[in-house]
C-alpha atoms as a PDB file:
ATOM      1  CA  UNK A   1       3.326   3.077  45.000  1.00  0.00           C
ATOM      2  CA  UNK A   2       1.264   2.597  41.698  1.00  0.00           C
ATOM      3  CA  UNK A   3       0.088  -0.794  40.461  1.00  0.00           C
ATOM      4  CA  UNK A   4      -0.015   0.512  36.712  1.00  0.00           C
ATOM      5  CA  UNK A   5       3.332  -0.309  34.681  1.00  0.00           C
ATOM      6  CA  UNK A   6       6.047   1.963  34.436  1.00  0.00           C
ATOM      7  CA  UNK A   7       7.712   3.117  30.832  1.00  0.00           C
ATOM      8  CA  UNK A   8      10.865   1.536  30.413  1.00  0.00           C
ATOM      9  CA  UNK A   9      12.882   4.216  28.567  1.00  0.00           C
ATOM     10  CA  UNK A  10      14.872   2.418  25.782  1.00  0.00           C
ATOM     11  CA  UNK A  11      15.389  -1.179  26.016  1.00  0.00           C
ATOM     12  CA  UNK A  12      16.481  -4.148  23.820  1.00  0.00           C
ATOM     13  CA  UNK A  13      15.138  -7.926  23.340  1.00  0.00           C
ATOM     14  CA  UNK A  14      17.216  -8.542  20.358  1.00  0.00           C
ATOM     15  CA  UNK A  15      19.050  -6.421  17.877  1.00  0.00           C
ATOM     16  CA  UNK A  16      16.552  -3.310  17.596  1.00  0.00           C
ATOM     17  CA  UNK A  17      16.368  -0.531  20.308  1.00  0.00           C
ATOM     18  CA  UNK A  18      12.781   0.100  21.480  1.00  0.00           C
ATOM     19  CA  UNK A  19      11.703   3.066  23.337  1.00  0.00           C
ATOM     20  CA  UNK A  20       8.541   2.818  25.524  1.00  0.00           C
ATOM     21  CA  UNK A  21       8.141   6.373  26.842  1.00  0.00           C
ATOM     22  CA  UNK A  22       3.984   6.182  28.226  1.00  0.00           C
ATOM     23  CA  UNK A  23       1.374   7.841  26.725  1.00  0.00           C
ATOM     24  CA  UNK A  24       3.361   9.118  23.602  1.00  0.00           C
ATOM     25  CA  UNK A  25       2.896   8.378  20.025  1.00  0.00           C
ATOM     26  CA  UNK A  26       4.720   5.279  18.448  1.00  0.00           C
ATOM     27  CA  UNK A  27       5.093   3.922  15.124  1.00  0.00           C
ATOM     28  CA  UNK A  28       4.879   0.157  14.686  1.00  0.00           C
ATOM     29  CA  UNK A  29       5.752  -2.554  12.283  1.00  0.00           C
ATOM     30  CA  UNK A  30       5.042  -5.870  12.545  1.00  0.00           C
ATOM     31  CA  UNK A  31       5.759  -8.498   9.826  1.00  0.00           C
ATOM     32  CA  UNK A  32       5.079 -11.673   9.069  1.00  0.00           C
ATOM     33  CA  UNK A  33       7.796 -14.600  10.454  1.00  0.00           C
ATOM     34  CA  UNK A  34       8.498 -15.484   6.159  1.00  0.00           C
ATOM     35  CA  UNK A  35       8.437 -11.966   5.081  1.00  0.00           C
ATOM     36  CA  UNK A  36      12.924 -11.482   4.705  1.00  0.00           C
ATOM     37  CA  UNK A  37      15.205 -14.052   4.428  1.00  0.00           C
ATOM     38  CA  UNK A  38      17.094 -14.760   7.809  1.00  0.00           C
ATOM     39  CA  UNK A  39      20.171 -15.007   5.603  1.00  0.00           C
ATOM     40  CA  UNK A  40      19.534 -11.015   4.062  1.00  0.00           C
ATOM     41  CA  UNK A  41      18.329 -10.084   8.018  1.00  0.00           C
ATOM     42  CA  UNK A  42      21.815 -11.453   9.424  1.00  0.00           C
ATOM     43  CA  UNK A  43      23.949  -9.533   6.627  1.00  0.00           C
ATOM     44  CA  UNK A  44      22.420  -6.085   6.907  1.00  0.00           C
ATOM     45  CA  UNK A  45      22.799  -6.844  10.626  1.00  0.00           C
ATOM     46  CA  UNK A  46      26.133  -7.464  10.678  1.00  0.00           C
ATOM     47  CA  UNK A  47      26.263  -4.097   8.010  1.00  0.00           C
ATOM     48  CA  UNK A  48      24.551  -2.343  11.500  1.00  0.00           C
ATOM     49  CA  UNK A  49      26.345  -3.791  14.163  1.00  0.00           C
ATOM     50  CA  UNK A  50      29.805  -2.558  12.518  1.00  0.00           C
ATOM     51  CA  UNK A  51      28.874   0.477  11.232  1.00  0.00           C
ATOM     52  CA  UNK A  52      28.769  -0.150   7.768  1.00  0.00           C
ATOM     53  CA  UNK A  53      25.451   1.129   7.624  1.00  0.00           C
ATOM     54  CA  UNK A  54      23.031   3.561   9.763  1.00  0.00           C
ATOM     55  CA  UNK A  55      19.955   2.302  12.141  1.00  0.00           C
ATOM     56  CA  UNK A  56      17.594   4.748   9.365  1.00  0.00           C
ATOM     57  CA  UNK A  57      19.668   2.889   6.555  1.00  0.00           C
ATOM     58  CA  UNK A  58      18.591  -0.859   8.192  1.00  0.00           C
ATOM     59  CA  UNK A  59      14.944   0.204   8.639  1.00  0.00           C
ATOM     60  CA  UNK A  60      14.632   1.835   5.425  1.00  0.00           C
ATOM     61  CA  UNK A  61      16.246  -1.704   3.596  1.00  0.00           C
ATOM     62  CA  UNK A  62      13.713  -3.905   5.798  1.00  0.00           C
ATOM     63  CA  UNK A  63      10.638  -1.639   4.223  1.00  0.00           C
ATOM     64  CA  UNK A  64      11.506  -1.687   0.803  1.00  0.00           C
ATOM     65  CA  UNK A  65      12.249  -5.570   1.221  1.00  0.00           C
ATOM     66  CA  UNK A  66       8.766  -5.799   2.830  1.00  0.00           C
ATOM     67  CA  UNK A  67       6.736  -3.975  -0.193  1.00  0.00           C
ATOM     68  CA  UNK A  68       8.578  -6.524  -2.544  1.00  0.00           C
ATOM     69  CA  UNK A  69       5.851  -8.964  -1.219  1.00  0.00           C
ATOM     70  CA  UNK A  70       8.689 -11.457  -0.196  1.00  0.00           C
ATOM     71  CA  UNK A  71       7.446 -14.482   1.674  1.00  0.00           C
ATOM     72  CA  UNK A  72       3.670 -16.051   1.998  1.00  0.00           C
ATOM     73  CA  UNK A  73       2.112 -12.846   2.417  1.00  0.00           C
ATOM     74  CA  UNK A  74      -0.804 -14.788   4.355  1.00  0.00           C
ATOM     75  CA  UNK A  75      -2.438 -11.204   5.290  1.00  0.00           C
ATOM     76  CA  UNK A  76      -3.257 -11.179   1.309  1.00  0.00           C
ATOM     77  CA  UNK A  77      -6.310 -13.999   2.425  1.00  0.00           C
ATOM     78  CA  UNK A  78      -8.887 -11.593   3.377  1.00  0.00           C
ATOM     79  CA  UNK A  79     -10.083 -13.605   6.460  1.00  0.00           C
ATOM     80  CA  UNK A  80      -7.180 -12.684   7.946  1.00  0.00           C
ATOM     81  CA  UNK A  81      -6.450  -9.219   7.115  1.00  0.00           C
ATOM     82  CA  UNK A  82      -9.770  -8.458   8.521  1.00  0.00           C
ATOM     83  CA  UNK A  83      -9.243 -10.780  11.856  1.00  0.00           C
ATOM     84  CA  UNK A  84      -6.133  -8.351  12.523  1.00  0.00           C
ATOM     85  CA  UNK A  85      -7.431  -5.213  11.778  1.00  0.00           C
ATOM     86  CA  UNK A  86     -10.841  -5.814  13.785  1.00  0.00           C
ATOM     87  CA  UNK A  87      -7.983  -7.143  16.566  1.00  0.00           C
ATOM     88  CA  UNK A  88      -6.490  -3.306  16.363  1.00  0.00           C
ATOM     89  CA  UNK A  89      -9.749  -1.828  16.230  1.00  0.00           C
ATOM     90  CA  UNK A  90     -11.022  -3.794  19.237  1.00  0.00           C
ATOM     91  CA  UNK A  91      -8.602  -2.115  21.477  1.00  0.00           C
ATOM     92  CA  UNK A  92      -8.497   1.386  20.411  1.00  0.00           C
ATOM     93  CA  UNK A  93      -9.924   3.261  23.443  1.00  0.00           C
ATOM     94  CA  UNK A  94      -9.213   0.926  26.115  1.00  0.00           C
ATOM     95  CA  UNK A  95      -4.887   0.247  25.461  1.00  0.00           C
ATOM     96  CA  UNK A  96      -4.147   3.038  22.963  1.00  0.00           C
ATOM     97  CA  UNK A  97      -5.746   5.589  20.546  1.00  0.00           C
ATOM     98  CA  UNK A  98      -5.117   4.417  17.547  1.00  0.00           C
ATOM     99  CA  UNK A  99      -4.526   6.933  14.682  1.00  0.00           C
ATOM    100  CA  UNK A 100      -3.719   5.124  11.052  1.00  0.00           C
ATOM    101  CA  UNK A 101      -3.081   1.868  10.142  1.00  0.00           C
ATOM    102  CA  UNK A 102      -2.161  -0.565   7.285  1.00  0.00           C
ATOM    103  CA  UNK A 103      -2.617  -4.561   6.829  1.00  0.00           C
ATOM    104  CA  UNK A 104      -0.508  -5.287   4.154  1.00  0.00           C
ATOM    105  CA  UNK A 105       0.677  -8.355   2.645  1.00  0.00           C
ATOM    106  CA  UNK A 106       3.428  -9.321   4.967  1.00  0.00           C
ATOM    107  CA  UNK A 107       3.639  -6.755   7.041  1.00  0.00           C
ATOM    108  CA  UNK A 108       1.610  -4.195   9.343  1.00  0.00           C
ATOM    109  CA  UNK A 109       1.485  -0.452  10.429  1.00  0.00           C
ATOM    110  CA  UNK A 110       0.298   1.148  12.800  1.00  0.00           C
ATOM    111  CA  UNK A 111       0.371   4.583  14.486  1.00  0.00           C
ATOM    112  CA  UNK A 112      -0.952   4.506  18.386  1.00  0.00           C
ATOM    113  CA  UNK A 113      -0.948   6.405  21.596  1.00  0.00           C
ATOM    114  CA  UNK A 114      -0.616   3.713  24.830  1.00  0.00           C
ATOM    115  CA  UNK A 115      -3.293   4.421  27.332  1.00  0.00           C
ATOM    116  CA  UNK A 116      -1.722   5.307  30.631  1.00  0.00           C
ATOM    117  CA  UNK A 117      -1.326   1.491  32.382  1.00  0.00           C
ATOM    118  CA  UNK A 118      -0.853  -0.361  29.273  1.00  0.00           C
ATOM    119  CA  UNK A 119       2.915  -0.342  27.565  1.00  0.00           C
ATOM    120  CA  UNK A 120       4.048  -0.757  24.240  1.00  0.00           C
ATOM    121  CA  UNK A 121       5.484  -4.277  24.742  1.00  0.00           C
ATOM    122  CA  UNK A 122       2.317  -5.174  26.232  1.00  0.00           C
ATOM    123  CA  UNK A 123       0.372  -4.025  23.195  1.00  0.00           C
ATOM    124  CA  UNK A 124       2.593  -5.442  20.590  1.00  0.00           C
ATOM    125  CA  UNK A 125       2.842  -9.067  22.181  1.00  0.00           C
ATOM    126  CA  UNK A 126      -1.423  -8.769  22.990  1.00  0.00           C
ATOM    127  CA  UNK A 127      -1.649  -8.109  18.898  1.00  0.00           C
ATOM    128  CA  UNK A 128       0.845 -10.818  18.085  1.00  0.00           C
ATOM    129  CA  UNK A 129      -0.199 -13.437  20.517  1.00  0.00           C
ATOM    130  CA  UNK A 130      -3.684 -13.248  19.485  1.00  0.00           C
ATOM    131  CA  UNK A 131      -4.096 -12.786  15.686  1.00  0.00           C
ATOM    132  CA  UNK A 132      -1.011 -15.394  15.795  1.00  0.00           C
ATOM    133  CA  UNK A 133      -3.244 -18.161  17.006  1.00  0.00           C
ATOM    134  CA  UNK A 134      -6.329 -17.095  14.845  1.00  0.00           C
ATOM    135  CA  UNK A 135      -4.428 -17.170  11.800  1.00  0.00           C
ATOM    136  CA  UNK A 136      -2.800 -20.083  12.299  1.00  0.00           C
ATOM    137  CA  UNK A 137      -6.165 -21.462  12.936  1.00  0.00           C
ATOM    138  CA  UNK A 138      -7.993 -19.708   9.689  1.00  0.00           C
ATOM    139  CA  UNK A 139      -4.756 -21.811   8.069  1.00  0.00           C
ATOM    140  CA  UNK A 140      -4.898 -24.809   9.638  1.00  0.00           C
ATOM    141  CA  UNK A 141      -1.004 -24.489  10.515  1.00  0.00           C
ATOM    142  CA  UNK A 142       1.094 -24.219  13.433  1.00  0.00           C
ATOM    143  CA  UNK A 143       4.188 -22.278  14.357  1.00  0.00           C
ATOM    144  CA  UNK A 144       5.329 -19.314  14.301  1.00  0.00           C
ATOM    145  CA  UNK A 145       3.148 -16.456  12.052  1.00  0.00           C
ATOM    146  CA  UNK A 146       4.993 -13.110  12.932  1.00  0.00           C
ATOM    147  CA  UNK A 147       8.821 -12.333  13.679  1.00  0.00           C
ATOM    148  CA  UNK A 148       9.623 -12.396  16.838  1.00  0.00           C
ATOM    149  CA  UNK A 149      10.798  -8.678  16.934  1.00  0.00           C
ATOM    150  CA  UNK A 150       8.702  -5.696  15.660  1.00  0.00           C
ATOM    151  CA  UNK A 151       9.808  -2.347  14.667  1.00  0.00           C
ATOM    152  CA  UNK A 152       8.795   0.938  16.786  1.00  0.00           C
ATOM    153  CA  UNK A 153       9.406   4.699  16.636  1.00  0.00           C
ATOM    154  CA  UNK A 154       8.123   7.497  19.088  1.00  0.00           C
ATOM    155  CA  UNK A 155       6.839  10.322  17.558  1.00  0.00           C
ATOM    156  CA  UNK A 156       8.589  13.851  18.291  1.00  0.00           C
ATOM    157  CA  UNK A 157       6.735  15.988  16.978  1.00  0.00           C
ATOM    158  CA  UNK A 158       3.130  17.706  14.903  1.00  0.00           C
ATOM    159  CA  UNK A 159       4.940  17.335  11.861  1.00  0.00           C
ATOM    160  CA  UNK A 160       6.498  13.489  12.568  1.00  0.00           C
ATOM    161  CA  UNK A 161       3.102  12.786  13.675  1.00  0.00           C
ATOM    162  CA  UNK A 162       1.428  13.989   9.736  1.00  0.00           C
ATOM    163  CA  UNK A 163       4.176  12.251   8.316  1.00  0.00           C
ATOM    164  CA  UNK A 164       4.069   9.266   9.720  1.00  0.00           C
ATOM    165  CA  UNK A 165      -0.231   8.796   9.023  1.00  0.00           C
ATOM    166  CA  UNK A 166       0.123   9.728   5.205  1.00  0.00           C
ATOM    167  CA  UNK A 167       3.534   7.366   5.177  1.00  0.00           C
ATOM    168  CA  UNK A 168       1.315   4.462   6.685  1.00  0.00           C
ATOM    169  CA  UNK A 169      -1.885   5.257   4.656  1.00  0.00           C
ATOM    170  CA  UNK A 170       0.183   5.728   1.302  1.00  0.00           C
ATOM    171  CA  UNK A 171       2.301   2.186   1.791  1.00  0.00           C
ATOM    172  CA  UNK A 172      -0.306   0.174  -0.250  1.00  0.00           C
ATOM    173  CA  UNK A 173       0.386   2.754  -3.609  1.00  0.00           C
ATOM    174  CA  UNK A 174       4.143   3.342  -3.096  1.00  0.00           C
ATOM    175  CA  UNK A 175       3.856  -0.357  -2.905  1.00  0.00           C
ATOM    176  CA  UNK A 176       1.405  -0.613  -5.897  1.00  0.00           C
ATOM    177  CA  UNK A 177      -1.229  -2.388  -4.885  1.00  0.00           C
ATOM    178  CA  UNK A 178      -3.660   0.280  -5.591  1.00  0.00           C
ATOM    179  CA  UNK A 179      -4.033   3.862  -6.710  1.00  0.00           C
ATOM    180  CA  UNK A 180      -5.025   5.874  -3.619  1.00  0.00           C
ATOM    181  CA  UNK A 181      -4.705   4.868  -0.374  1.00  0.00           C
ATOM    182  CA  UNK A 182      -8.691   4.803   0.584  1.00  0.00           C
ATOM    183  CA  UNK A 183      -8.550   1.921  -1.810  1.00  0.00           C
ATOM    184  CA  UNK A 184      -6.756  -0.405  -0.316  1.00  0.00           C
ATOM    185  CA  UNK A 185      -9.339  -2.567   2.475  1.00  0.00           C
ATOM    186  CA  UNK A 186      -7.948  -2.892   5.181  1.00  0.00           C
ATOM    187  CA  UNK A 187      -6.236   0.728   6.229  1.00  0.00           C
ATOM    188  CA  UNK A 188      -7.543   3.455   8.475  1.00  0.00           C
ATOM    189  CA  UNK A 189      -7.961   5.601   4.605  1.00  0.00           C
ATOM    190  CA  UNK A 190     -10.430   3.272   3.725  1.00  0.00           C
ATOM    191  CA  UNK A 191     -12.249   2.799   7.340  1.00  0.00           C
ATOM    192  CA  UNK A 192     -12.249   6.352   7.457  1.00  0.00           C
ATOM    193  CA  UNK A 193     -14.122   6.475   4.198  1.00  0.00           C
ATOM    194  CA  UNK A 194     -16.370   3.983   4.171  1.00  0.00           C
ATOM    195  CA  UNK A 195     -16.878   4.368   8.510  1.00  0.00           C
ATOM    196  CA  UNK A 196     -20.723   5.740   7.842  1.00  0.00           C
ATOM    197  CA  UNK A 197     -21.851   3.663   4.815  1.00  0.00           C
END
């Protein structure tokens, strides 16, 4: 029997479905513990949980909420934008391949491929836990920095795959904060870019 950890299938720790499947290609958002009012959360919750509106419907609301710039939007201080995207970089290669990514205000993207032995809760709570207590350090606060529950999607296929990079790439100028995506600093457009320079 194998030491490495098993994919769990689909699985809940709260009111979102999560689907670790191995070494496939997921989708993650992770926002900031201020970034949506609890009391706006609990309503289009309830909307979900009684059918009133679809899971696509409840994830599409919470993104358009997040580009708003709603809450402290702490990952505006540079210091800290940079903290968690050198914390993604730092493990592509050894727990996933990581493929695009966005730091944006309150929120973050990213599209990665878990490394056989390492799952996607595992990832997600090693990237919270960590740039949690450095920011709150850079800040000189304490508490909680992200929501407890993050946002994931498995790739199916080429096509959702494309999609997905130029959705996470483009957020900063659907969310106009710049004009093409390679201008926004702290992105995979830009690192991409800039990489040899």
């Amino acid at each position: 029997m194998s030491d490495l950890p098993q994919a769990k299938g689909w699985y809940g720790r709260g009111y979102l479905p999560h689907f670790d499947g191995g070494e496939i290609p997921q989708f993650i958002t992770i926002r900031l513990a201020d970034s949506l009012p609890q009391n706006v959360l609990e309503r289009w919750q309830e909307e979900l949980a009684h059918d009133k509106i679809t899971d696509a419907d409840f994830r599409r609301r919470i993104e358009h909420y997040l580009d708003q710039g709603y809450g402290s939007c702490a990952l505006t201080d540079g210091r800290i934008a940079k903290m968690v995207q050198e914390n993604l970089l730092h493990f592509n290669g050894v727990k996933y391949r990581l493929h695009a990514w966005v730091i944006m205000p309150n929120h973050i993207h990213f599209l990665a491929v878990p490394k056989e032995g390492h799952t996607l809760a595992e990832i997600i709570h090693s990237c919270k836990s960590f740039t949690s207590h450095e920011a709150n350090k850079i800040l000189n606060l304490s508490g909680r920095f992200w929501f407890p529950e993050s946002f994931d999607r498995y790739i199916r296929t080429y096509d959702h795959f494309e999609k997905t990079c130029a959705y996470i790439e483009n957020n900063p100028v659907k969310a106009r904060l710049c004009k093409r995506p390679s201008d926004w600093p702290f992105s995979s457009a830009h690192f991409r870019l800039n990489k040899d320079t």
